[in-house]
N, C-alpha and C. Protein backbone atom coordinates (compact mmCIF):
# COMPACT_ATOMS: atom_id res chain seq x y z
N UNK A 1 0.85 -1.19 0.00
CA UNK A 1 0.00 0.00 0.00
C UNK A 1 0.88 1.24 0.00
N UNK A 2 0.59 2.28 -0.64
CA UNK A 2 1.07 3.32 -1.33
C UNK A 2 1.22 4.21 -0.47
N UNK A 3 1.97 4.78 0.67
CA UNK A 3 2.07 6.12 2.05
C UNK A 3 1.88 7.32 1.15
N UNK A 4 1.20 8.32 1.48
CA UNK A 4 0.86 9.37 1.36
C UNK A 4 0.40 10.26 1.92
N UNK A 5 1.37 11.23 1.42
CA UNK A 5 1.10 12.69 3.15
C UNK A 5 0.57 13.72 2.22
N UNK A 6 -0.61 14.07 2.76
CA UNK A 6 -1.38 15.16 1.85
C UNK A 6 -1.16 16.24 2.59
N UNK A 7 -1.18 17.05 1.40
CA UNK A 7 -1.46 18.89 1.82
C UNK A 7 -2.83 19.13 2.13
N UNK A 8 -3.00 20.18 2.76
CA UNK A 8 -4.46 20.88 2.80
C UNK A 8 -5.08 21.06 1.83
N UNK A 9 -4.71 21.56 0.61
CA UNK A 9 -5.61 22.34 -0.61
C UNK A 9 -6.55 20.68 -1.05
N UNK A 10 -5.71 19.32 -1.08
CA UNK A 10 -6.41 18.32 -1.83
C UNK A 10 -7.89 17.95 -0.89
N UNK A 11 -7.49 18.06 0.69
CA UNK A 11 -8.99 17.80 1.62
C UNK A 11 -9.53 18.48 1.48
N UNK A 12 -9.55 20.34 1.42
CA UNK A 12 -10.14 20.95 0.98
C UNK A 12 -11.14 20.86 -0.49
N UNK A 13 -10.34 20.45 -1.22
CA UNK A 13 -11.26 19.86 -2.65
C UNK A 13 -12.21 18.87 -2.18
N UNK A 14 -11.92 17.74 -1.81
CA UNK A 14 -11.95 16.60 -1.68
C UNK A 14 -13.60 16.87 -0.59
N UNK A 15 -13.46 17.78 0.12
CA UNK A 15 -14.67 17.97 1.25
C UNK A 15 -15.30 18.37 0.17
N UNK A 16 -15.05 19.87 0.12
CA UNK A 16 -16.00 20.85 -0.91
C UNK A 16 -17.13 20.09 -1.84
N UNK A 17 -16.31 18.78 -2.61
CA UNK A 17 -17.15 18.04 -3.78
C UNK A 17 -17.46 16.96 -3.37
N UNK A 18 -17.68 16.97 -1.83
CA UNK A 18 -18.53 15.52 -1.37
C UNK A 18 -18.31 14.34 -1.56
N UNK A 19 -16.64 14.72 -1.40
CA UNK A 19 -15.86 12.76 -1.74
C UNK A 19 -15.02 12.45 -1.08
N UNK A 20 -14.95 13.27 -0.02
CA UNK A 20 -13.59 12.77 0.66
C UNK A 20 -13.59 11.81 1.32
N UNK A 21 -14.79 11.04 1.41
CA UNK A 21 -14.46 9.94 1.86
C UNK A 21 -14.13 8.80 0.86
N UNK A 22 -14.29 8.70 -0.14
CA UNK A 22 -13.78 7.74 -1.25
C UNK A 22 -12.86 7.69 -1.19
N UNK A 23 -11.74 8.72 -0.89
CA UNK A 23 -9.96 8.61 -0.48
C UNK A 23 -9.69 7.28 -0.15
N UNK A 24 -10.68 6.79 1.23
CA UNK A 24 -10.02 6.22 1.88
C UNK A 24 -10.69 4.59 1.30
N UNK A 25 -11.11 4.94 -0.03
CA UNK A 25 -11.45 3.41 -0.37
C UNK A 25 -10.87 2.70 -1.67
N UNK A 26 -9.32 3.79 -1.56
CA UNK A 26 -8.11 3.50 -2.58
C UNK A 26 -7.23 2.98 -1.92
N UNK A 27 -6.48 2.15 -2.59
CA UNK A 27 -5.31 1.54 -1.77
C UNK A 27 -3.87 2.24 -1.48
N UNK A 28 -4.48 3.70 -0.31
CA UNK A 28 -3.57 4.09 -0.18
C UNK A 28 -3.71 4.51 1.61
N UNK A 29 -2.44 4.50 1.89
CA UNK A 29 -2.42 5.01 3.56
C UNK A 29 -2.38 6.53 3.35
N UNK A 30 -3.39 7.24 3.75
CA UNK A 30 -3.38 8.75 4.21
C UNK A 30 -3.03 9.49 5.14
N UNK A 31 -1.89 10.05 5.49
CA UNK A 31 -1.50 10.81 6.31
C UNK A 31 -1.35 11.90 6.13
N UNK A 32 -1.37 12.84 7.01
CA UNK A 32 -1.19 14.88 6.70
C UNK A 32 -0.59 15.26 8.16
N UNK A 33 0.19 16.33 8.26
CA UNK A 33 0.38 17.02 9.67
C UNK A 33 -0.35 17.66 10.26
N UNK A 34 -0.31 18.12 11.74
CA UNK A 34 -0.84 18.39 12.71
C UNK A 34 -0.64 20.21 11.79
N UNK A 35 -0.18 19.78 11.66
CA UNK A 35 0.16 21.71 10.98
C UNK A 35 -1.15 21.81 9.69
N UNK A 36 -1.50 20.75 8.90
CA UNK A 36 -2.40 21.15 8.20
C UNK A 36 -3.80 20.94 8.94
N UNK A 37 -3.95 20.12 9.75
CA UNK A 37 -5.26 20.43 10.54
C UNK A 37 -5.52 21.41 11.93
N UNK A 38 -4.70 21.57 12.26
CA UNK A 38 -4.45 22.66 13.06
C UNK A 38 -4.26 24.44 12.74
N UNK A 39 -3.88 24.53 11.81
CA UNK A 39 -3.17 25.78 10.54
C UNK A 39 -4.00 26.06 9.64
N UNK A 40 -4.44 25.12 8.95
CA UNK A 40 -4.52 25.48 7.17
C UNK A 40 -6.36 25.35 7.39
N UNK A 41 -6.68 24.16 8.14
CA UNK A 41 -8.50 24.27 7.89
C UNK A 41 -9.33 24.95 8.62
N UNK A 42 -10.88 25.37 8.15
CA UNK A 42 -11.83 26.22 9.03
C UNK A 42 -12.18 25.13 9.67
N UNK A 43 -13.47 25.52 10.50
CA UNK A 43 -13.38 24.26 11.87
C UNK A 43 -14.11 23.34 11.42
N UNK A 44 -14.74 23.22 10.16
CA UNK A 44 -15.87 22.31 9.54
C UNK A 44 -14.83 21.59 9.18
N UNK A 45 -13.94 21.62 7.92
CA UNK A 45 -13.22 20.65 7.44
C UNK A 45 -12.13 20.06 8.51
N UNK A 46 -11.99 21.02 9.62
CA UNK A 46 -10.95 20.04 10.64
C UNK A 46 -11.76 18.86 10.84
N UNK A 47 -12.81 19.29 11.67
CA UNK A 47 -13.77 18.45 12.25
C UNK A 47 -14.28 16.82 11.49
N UNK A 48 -14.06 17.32 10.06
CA UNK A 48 -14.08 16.13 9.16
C UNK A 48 -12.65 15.51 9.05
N UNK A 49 -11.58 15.72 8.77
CA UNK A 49 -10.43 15.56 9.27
C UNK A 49 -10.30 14.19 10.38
N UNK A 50 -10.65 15.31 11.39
CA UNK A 50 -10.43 14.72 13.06
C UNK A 50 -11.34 13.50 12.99
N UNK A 51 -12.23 13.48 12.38
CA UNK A 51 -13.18 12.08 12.76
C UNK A 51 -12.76 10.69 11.96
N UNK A 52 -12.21 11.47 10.70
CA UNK A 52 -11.64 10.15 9.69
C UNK A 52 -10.38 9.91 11.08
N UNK A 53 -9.12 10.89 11.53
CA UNK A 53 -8.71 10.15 12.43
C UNK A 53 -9.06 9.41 13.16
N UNK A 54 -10.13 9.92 14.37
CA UNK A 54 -10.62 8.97 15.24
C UNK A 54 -10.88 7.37 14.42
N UNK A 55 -11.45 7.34 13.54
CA UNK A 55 -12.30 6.49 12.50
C UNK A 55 -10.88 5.85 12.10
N UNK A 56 -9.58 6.18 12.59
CA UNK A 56 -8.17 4.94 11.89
C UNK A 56 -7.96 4.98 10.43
N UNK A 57 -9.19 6.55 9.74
CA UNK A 57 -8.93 6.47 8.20
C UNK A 57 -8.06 6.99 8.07
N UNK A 58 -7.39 8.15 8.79
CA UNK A 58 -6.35 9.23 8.43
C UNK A 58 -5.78 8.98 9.51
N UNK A 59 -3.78 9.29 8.99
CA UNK A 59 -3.21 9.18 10.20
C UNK A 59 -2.62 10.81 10.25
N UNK A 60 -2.73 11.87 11.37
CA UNK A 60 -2.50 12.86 11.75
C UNK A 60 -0.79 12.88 12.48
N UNK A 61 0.07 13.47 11.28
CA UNK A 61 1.52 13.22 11.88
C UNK A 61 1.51 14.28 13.09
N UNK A 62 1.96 14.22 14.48
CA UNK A 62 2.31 15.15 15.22
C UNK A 62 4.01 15.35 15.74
N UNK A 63 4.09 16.60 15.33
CA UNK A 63 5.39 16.62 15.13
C UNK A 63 6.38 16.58 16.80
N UNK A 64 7.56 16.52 16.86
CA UNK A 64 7.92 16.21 17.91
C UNK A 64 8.91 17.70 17.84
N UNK A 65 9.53 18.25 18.97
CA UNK A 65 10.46 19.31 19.14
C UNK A 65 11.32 19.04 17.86
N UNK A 66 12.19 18.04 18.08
CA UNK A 66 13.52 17.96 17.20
C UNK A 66 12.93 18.32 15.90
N UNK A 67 11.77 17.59 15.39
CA UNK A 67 11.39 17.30 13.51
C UNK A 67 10.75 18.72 13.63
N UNK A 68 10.32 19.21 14.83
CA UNK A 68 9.83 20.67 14.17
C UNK A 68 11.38 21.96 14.10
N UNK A 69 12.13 21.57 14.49
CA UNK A 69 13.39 22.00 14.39
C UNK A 69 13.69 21.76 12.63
N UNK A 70 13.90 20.73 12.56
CA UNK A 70 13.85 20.41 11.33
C UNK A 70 13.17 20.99 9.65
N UNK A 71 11.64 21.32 10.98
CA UNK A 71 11.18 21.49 9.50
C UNK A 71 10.84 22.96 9.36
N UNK A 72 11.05 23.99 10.61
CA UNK A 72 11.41 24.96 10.48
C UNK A 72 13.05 25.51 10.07
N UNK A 73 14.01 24.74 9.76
CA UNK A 73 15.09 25.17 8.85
C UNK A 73 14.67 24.84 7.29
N UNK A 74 13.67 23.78 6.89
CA UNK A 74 13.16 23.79 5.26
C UNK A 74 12.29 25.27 5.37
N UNK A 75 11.55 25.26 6.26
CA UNK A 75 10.63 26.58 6.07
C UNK A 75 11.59 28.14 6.16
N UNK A 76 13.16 28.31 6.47
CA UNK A 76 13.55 29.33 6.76
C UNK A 76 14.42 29.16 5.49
N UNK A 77 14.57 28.17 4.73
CA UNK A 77 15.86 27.76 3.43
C UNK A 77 14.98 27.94 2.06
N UNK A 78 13.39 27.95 2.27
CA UNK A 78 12.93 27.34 1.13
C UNK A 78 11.70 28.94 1.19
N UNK A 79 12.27 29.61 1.47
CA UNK A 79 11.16 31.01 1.27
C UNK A 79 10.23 31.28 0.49
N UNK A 80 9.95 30.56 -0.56
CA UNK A 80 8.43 30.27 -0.67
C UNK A 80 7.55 29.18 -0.26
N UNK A 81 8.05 27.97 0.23
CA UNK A 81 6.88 27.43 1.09
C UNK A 81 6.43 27.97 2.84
N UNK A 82 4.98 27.82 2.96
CA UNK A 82 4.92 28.09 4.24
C UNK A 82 5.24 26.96 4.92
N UNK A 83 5.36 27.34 6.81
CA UNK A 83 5.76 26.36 7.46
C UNK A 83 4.83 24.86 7.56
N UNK A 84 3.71 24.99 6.67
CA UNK A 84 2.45 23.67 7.02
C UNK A 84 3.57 23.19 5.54
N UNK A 85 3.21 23.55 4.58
CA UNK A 85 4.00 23.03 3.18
C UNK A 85 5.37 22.30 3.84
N UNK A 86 5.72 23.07 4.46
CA UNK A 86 7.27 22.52 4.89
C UNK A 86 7.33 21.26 5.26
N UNK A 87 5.98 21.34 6.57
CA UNK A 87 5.89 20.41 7.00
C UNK A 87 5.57 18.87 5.90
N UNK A 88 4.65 18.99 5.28
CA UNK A 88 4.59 17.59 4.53
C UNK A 88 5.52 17.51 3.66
N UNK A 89 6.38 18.17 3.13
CA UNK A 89 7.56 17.94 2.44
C UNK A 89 8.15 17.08 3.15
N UNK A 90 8.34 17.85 4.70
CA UNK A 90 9.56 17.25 5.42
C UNK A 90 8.95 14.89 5.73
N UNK A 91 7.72 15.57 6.05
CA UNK A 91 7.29 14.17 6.30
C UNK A 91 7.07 12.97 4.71
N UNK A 92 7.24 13.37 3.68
CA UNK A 92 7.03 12.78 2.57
C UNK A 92 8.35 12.27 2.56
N UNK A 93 9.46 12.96 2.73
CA UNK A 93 10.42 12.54 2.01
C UNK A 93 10.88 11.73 3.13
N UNK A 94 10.70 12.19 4.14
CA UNK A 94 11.94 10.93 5.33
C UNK A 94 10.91 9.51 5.55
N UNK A 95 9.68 9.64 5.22
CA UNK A 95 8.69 8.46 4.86
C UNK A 95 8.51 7.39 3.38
N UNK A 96 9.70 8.40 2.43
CA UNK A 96 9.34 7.86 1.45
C UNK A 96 8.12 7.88 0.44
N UNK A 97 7.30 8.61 1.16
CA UNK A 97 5.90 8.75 0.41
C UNK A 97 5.77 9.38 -0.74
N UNK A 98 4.28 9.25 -1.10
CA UNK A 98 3.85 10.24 -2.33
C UNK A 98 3.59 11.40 -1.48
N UNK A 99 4.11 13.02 -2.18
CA UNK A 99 3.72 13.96 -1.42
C UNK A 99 1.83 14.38 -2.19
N UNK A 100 0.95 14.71 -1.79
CA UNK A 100 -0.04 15.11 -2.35
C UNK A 100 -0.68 16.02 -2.37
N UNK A 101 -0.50 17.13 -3.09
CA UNK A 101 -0.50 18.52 -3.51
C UNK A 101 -0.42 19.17 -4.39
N UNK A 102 -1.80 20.48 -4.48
CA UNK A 102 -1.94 21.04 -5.64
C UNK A 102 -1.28 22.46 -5.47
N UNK A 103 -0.45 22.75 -4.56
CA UNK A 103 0.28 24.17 -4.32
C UNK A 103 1.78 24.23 -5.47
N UNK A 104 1.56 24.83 -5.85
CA UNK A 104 2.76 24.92 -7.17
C UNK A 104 4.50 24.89 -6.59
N UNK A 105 4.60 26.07 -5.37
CA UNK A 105 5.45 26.31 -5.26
C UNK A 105 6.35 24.92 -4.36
N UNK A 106 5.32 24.56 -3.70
CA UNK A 106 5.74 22.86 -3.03
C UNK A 106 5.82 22.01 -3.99
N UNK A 107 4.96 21.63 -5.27
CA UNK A 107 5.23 21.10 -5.84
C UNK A 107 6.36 20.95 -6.42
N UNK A 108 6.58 21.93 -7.24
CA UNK A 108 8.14 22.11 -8.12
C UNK A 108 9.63 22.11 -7.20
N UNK A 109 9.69 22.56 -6.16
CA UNK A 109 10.32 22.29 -4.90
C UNK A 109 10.57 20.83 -4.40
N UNK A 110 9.42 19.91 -4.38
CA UNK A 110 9.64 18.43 -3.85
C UNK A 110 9.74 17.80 -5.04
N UNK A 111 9.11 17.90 -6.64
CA UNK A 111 9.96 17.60 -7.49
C UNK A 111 11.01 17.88 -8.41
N UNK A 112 12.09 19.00 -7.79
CA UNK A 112 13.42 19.29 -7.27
C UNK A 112 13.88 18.54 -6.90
N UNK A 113 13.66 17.79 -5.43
CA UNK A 113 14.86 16.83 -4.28
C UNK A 113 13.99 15.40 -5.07
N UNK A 114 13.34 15.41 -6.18
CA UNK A 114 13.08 13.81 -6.76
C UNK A 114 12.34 13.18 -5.80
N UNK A 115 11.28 14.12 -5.10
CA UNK A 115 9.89 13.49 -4.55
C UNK A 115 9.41 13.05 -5.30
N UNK A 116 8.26 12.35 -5.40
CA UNK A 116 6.97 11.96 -6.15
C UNK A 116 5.36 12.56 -5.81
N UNK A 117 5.06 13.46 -6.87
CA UNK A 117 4.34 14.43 -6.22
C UNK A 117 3.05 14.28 -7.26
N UNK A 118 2.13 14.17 -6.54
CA UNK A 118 0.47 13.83 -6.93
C UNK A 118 0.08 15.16 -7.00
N UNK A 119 -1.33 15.21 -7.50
CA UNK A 119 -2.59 15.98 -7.37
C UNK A 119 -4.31 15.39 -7.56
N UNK A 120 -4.71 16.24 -6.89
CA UNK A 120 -6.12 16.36 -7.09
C UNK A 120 -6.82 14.92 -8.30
N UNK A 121 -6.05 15.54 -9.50
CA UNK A 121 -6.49 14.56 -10.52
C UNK A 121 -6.17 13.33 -10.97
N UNK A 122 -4.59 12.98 -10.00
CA UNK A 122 -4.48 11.51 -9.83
C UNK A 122 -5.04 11.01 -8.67
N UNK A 123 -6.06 11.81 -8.54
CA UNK A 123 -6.85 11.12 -7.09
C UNK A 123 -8.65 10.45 -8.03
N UNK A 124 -8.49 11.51 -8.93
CA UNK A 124 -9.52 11.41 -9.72
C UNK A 124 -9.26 10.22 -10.35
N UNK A 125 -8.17 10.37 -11.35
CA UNK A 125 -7.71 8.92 -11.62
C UNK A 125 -7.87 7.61 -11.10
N UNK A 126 -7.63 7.53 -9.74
CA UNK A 126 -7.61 6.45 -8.77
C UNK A 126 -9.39 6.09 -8.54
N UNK A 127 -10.06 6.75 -8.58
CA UNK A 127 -11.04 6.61 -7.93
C UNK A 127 -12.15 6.16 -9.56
N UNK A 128 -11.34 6.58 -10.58
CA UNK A 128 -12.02 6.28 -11.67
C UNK A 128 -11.23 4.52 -11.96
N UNK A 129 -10.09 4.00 -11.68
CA UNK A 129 -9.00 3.11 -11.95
C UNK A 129 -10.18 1.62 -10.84
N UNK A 130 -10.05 2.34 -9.72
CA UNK A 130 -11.05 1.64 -8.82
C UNK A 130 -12.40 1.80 -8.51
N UNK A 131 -13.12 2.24 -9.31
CA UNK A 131 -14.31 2.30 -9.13
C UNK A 131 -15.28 2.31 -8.04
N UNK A 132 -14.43 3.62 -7.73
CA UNK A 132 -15.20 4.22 -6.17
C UNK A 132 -16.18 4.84 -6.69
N UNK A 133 -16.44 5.54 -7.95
CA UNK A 133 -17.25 6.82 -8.21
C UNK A 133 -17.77 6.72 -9.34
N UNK A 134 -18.65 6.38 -9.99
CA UNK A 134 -18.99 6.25 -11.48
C UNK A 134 -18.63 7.09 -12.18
N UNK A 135 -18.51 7.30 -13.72
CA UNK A 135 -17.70 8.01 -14.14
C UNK A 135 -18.89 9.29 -14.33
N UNK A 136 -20.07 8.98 -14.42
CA UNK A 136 -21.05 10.34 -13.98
C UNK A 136 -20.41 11.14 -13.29
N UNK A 137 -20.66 10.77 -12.25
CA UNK A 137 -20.19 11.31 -10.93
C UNK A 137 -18.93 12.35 -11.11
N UNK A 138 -18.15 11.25 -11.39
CA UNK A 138 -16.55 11.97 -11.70
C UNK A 138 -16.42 12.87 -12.79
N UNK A 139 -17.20 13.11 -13.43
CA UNK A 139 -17.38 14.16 -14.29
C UNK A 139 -18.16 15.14 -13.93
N UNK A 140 -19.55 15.24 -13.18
CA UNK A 140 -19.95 16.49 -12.32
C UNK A 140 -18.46 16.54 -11.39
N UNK A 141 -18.11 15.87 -11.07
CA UNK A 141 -17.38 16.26 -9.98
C UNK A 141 -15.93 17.10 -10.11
N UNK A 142 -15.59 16.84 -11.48
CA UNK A 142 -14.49 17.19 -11.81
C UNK A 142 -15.01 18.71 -12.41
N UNK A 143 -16.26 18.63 -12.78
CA UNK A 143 -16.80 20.23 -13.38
C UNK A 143 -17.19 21.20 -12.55
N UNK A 144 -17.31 20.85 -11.50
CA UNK A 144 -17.33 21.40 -10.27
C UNK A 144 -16.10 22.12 -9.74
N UNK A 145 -15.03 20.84 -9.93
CA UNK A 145 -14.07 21.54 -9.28
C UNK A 145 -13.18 22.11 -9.97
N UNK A 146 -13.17 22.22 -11.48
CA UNK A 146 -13.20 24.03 -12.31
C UNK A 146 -13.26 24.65 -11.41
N UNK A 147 -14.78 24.54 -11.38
CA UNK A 147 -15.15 25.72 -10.96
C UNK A 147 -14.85 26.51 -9.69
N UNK A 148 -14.77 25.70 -8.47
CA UNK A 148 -14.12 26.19 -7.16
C UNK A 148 -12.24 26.33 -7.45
N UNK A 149 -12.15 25.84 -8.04
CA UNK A 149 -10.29 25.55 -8.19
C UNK A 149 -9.75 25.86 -9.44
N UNK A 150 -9.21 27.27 -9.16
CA UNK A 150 -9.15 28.04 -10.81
C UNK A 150 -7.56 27.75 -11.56
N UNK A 151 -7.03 26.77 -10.39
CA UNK A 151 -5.45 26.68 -10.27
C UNK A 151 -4.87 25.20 -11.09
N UNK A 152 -6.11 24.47 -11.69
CA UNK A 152 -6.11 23.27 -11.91
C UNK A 152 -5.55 23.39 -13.55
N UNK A 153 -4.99 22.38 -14.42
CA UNK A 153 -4.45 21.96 -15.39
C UNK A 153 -5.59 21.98 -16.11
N UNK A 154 -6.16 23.06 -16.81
CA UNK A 154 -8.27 22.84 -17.24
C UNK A 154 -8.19 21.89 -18.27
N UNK A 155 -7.17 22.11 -18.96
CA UNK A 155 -6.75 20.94 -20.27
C UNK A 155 -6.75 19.54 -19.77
N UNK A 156 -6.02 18.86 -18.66
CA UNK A 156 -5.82 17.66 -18.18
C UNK A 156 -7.09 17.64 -17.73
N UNK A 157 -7.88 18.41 -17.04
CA UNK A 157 -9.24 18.31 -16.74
C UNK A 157 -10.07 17.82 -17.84
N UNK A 158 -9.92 18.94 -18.68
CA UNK A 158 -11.24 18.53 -19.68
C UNK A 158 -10.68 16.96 -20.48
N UNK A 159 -9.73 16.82 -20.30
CA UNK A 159 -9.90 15.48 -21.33
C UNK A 159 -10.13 14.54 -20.54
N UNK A 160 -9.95 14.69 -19.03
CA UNK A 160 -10.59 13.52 -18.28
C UNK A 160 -12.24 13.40 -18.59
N UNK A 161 -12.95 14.84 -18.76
CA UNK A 161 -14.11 14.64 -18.62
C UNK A 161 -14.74 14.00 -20.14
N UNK A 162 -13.89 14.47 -20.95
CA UNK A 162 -14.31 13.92 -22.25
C UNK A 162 -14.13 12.10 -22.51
N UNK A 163 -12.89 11.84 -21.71
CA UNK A 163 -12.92 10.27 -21.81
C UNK A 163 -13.74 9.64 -21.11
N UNK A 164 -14.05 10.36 -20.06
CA UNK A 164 -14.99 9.68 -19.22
C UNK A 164 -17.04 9.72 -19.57
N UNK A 165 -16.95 10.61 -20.44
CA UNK A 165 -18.46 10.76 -21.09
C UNK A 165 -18.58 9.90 -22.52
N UNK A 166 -17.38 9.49 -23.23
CA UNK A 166 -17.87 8.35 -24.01
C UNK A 166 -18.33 7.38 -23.52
């Protein structure tokens, strides 16, 4: 099974379009930091967050003195990520994981040091690969999130939606 430490912006999607729970019915382990549920969400999406924890779906990294030492020298070296970004960088790479994130400047940054770095739409992928979501679905869903998420690849978008409506 596939480790993966998500950023905020993908739960954020992922709530918004009423799927975040399908995440957890891919064959992948989900983890994020205490810095993105603590930091980055309003108290609705923590609260959804916090319960997939309780629930053993999500694992919530909490950082310890030393690793926040740590990952406040990436956040003081790497001046365009913030210190939550920092944080799942820092936890992707000493885990080995997929990092999972649609923030540009983390992105191009963790695939710099030869991370392996997801988004949004290889989640779409996955969920179309495993048939969590009919491809209906995944096509309102992906037109949707145009529309809330103006930051997305619209091209890689639209041809998902076009393969998926033949």
């Amino acid at each position: 099974m596939k480790i993966v430490i998500s950023d905020t912006n993908i739960f954020i999607d992922l709530i918004e379009l009423d799927i975040f729970e399908g995440l957890f019915q891919l064959p992948l382990e989900i983890k994020t930091t205490d810095f993105v549920v603590n930091v980055e969400l309003d108290e609705v999406k923590q609260a959804v967050i916090l319960q997939a924890a309780l629930q053993k779906k999500i694992n919530i990294i909490e950082s310890s003195a030393e690793e926040m030492l740590e990952i406040e020298q990436i956040f003081k070296e790497v001046t365009k990520l913030s210190f939550t970004d920092s944080s799942v960088y820092y936890y992707a790479k000493n885990e080995k994981a997929i990092l999972l994130s649609g923030d540009g400047a983390l992105r191009k940054f963790a695939e710099e040091k030869k991370l392996e770095v997801r988004g949004i739409i290889w989640v779409f992928d996955l969920f179309d690969e495993h048939n969590v979501y009919s491809r209906k679905v995944l096509v309102e869903k992906m037109e949707k999130l145009l529309e809330i998420n103006s930051r997305l690849p619209k091209k890689e978008c639209e041809r998902r939606i076009k393969k998926w409506t033949q």
